[in-house]
Protein backbone atom coordinates (compact mmCIF):
# COMPACT_ATOMS: atom_id res chain seq x y z
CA UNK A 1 9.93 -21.55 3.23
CA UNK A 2 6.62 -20.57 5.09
CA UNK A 3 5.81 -17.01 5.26
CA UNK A 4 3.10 -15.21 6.90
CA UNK A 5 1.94 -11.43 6.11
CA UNK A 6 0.79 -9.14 9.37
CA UNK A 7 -0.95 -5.92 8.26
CA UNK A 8 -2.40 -8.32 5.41
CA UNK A 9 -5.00 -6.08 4.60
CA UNK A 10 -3.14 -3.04 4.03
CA UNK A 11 -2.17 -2.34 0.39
CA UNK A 12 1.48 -3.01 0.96
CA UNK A 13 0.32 -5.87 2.70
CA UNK A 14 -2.03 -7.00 0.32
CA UNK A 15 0.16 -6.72 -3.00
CA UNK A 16 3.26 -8.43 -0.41
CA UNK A 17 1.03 -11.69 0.25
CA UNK A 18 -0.34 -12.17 -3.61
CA UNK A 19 3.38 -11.64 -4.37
CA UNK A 20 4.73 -14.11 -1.96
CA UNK A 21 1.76 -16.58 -3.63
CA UNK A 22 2.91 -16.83 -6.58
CA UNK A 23 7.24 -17.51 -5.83
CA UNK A 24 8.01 -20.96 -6.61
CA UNK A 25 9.83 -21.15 -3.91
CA UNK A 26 7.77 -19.44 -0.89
CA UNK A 27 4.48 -20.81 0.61
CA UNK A 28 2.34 -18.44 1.88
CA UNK A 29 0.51 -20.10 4.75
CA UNK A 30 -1.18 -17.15 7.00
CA UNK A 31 -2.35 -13.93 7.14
CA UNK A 32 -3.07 -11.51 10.37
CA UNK A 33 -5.27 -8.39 10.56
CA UNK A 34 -6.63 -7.22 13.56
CA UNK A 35 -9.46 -5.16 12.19
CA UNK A 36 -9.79 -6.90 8.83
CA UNK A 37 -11.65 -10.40 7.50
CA UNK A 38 -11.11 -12.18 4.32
CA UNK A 39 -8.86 -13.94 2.16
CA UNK A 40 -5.91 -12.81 0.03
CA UNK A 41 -4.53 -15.12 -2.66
CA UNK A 42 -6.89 -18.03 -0.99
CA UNK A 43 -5.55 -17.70 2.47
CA UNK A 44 -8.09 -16.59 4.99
CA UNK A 45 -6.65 -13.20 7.16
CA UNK A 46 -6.84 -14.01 10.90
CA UNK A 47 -7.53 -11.64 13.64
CA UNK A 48 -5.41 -13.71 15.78
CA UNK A 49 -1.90 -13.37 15.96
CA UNK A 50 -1.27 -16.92 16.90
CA UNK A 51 -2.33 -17.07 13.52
CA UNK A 52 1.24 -16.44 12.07
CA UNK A 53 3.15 -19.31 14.59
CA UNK A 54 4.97 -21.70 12.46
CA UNK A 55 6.04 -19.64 10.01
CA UNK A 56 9.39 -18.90 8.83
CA UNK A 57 9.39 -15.82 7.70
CA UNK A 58 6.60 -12.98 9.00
CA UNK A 59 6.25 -9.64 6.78
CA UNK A 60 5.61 -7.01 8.96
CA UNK A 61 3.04 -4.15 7.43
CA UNK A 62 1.25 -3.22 10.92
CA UNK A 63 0.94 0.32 12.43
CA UNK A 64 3.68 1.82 13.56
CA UNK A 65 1.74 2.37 17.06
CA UNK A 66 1.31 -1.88 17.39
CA UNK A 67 4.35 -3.14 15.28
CA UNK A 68 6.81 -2.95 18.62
CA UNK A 69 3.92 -5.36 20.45
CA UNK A 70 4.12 -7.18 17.74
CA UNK A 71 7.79 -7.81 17.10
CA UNK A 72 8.03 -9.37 20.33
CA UNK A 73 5.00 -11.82 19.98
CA UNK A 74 6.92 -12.49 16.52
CA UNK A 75 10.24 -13.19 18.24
CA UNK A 76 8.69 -15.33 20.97
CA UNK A 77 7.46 -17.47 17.99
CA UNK A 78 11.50 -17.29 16.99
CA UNK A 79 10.55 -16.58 13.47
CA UNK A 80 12.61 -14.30 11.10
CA UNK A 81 11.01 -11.31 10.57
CA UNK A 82 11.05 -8.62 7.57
CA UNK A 83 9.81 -4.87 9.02
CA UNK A 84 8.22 -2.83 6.42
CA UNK A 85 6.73 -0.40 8.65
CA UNK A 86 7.41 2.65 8.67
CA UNK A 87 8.89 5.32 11.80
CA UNK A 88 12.45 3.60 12.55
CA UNK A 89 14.05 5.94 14.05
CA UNK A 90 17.38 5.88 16.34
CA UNK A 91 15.19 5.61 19.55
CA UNK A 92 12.89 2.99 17.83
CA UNK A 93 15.66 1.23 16.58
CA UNK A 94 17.67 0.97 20.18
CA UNK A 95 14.36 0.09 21.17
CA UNK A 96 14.03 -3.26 19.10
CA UNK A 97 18.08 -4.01 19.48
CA UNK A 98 17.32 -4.07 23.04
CA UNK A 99 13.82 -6.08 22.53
CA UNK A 100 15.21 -8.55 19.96
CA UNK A 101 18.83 -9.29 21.72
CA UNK A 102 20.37 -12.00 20.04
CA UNK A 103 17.05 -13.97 18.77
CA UNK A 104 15.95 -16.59 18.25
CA UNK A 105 15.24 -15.14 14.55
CA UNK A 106 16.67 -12.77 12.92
CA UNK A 107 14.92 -9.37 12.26
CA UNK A 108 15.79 -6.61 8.81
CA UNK A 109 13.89 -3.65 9.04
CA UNK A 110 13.45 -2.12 5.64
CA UNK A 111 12.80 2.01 5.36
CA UNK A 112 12.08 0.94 1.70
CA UNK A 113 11.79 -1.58 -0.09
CA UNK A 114 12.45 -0.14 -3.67
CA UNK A 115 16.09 -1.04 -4.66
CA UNK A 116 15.83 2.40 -6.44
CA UNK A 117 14.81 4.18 -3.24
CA UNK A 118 17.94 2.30 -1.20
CA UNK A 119 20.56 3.69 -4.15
CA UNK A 120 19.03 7.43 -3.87
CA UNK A 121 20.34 6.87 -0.48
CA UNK A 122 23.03 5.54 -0.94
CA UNK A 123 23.72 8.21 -3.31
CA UNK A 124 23.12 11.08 -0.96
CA UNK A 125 25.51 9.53 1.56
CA UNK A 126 28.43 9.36 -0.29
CA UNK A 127 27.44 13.21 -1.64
CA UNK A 128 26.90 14.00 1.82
CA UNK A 129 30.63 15.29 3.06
CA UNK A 130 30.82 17.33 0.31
CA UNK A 131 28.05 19.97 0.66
CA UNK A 132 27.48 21.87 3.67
CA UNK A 133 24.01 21.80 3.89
CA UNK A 134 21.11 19.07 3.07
CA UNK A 135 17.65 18.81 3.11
CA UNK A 136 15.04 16.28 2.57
CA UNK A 137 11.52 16.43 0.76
CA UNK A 138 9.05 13.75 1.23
CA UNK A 139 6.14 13.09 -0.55
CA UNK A 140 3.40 10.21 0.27
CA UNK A 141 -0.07 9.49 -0.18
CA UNK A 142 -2.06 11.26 2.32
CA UNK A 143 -3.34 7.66 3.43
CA UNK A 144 0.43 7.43 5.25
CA UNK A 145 0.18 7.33 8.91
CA UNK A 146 3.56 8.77 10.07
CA UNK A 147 5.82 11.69 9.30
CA UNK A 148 8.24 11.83 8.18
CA UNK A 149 9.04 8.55 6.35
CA UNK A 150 11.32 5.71 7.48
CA UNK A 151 13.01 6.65 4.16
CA UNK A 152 13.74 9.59 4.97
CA UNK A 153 14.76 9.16 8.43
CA UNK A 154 17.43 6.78 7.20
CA UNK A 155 18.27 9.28 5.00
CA UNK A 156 18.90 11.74 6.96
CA UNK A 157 20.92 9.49 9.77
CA UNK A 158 23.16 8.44 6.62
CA UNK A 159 24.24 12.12 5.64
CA UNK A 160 24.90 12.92 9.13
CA UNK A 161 26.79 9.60 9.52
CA UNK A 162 29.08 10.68 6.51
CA UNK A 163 29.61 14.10 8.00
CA UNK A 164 27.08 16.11 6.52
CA UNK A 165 27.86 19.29 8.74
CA UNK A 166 24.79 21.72 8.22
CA UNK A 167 26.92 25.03 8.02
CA UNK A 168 23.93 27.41 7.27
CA UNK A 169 25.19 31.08 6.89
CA UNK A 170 21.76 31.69 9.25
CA UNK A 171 19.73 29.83 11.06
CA UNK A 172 16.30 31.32 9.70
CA UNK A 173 13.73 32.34 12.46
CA UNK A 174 10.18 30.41 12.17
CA UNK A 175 7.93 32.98 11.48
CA UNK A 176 4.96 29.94 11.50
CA UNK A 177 6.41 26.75 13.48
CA UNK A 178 7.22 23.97 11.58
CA UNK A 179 8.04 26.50 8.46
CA UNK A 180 11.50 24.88 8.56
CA UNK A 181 10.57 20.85 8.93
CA UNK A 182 11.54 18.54 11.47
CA UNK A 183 15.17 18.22 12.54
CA UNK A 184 16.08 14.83 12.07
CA UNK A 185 20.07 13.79 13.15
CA UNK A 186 20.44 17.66 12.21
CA UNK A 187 18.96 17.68 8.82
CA UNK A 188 15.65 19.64 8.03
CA UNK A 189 13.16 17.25 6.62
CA UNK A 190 9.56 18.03 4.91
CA UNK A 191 7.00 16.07 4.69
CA UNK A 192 4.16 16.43 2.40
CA UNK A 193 0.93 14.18 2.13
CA UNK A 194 -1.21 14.85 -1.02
CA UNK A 195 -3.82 12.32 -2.39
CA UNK A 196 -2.73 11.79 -6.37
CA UNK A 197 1.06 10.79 -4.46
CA UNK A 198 2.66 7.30 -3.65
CA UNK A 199 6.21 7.60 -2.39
CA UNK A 200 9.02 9.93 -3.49
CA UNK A 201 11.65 11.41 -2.21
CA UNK A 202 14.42 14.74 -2.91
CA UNK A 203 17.75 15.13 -1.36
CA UNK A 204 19.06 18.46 -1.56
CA UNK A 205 22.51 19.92 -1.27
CA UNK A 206 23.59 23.11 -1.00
CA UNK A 207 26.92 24.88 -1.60
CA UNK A 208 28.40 28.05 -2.81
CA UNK A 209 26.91 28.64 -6.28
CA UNK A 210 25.71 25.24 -7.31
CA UNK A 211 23.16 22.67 -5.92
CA UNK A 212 22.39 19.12 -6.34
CA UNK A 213 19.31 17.11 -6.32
CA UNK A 214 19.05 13.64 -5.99
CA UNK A 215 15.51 12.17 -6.35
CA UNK A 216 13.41 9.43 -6.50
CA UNK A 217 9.66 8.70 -7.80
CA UNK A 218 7.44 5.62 -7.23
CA UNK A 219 4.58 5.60 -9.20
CA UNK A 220 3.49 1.61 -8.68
CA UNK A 221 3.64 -0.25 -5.34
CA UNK A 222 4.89 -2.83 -7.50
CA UNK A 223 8.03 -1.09 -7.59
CA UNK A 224 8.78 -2.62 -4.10
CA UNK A 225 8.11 -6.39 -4.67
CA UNK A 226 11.69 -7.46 -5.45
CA UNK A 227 13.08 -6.01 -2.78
CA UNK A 228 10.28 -7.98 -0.84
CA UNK A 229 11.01 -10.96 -1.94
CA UNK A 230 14.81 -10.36 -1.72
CA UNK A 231 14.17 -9.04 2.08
CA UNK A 232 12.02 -12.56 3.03
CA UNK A 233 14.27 -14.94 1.04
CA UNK A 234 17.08 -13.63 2.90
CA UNK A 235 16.68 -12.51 6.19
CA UNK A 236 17.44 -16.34 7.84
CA UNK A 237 21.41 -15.85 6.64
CA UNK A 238 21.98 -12.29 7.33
CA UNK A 239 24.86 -12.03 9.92
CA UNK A 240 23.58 -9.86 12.89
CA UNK A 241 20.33 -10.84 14.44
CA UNK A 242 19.17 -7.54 13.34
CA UNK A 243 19.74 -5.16 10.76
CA UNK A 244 18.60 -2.07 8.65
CA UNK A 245 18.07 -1.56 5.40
CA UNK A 246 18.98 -4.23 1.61
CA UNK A 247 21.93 -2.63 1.09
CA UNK A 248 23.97 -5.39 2.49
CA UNK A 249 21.53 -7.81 0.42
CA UNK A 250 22.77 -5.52 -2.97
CA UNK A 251 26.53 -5.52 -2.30
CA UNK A 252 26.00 -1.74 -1.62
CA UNK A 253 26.90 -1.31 2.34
C-alpha cells in the first residue's frame, strides 16, 4: 500500500511518516509541506501537492484553515484519505459529506487517534443519559492551533446524542465572557493550552450528591501510532465513503 503524509513536518506528521516507514506492509512514498523542506525517514517533503498523486492512502496533518482545500485536491486524486486534523465539527463535517459525496476514495476523519482517548469517549456516552449535567476539560500544548479539540467536540456531540439533557438548577451569569466555556451541542467545554501539556482530556458529570470523572492523559505522541496505522490500513474497506472516528475499526460503535 502507498501512503503519503501532508502536514509532514508537523510533529504528528513527522512521528506518522517514520511510523508508516518502518510497517512491513506500508510504503511510504511522499511527503507534502507547504512551508517546510527536507526529508523524513529518507523521503524528501514536497511543497507541491501533486506531490502526494499516486498514493493510496494520504495522512492528513495540515491546518485546519487549508485541510478543506486540501481534501478536495486529495479526492480529485481518488485516494483514501485518513484526517487527523483537528476542528471537525457538525458544520465542518456536513461540509466534507457534501465535498466528498460518494468518492472516489474513501475518507475517516479521526478526533483522536489514541484507542485510549476513543474509549474515554465512548465511556462518557454511554454515562451520558444518566447525569443531568456534563462538562468537558481540555488540555493541549499551547503549540495547538484550534479550540477546542476535535476530541472534545466529538465528545460533546456523543453525550448530547445519548441524551445528555443539561438540567442546570441555574444558568450562571458570565461575570467575564467566556467564564463558562464554549457551548458545544449544549455542553460547556474548556479549553486550556499550557506549554509542559500534550493532550488530555476530563468528562464531568454531575448529579445530586455524587459526580463522576472520566479522564484521559497522553504523555507520548507515540500513544497515537496504532491507531494510525489501524486508521491507514483500513480506511480502503470501511463501508461509507466517509466516516468519523476508530470506533467502528475497534468493534466499539
Amino acid at each position: 500500500m502507498k501512503v503519503g503524509v501532508a502536514g509532514a513536518s508537523g510533529q504528528m506528521g513527522s512521528l506518522s511518516a517514520v511510523t508508516l516507514s518502518e510497517a512491513d506492509d506500508l510504503h511510504l512514498i511522499a511527503l507534502f509541506d507547504a512551508h517546510t523542506a527536507g526529508k523524513i525517514a529518507g523521503v524528501t517533503i514536497s511543497q507541491d501537492r501533486s506531490a502526494l498523486d499516486g498514493c493510496d492512502v494520504i495522512l492528513e496533518f495540515s491546518r485546519p484553515d487549508v485541510v478543506m482545500e486540501h481534501l478536495a485536491e486529495w479526492r480529485a486524486f481518488g485516494a483514501n484519505v485518513v484526517v487527523g486534523t483537528s476542528g471537525f465539527d457538525n458544520e465542518r463535517l456536513a461540509e466534507l459529506e457534501e465535498l466528498w459525496g460518494n468518492g472516489p476514495g474513501n475518507c475517516l476523519v479521526v478526533p483522536n487517534f489514541s484507542i485510549g482517548a476513543v474509549l474515554m469517549m465512548r465511556m462518557a456516552e454511554f454515562a451520558a443519559p444518566h447525569f443531568p449535567v456534563a462538562e468537558i476539560i481540555e488540555m493541549h500544548h499551547d503549540r495547538k492551533a484550534d479550540a477546542p479539540s476535535g476530541t472534545a467536540i466529538a465528545t460533546a456531540a456523543r453525550i448530547a446524542k445519548a441524551g445528555g439533557p443539561q438540567d442546570r438548577a441555574v444558568v450562571s451569569e458570565e461575570s467575564a465572557e467566556g467564564a463558562l466555556g464554549a457551548n458545544v451541542d449544549g455542553v460547556n467545554v474548556h479549553s486550556v493550552r499550557l506549554p509542559g501539556l500534550l493532550a488530555h482530556q476530563a468528562v464531568m458529570f454531575g448529579s445530586e450528591g455524587e459526580t463522576l470523572m472520566i479522564k484521559h492523559d497522553t504523555t507520548d505522541r507515540s500513544a497515537f501510532m496504532p491507531g494510525v496505522l489501524l486508521a491507514v490500513r483500513s480506511v480502503g474497506a470501511q463501508r461509507n465513503p466517509l466516516s468519523v472516528g476508530l470506533e467502528s475499526l475497534l468493534g466499539i460503535d
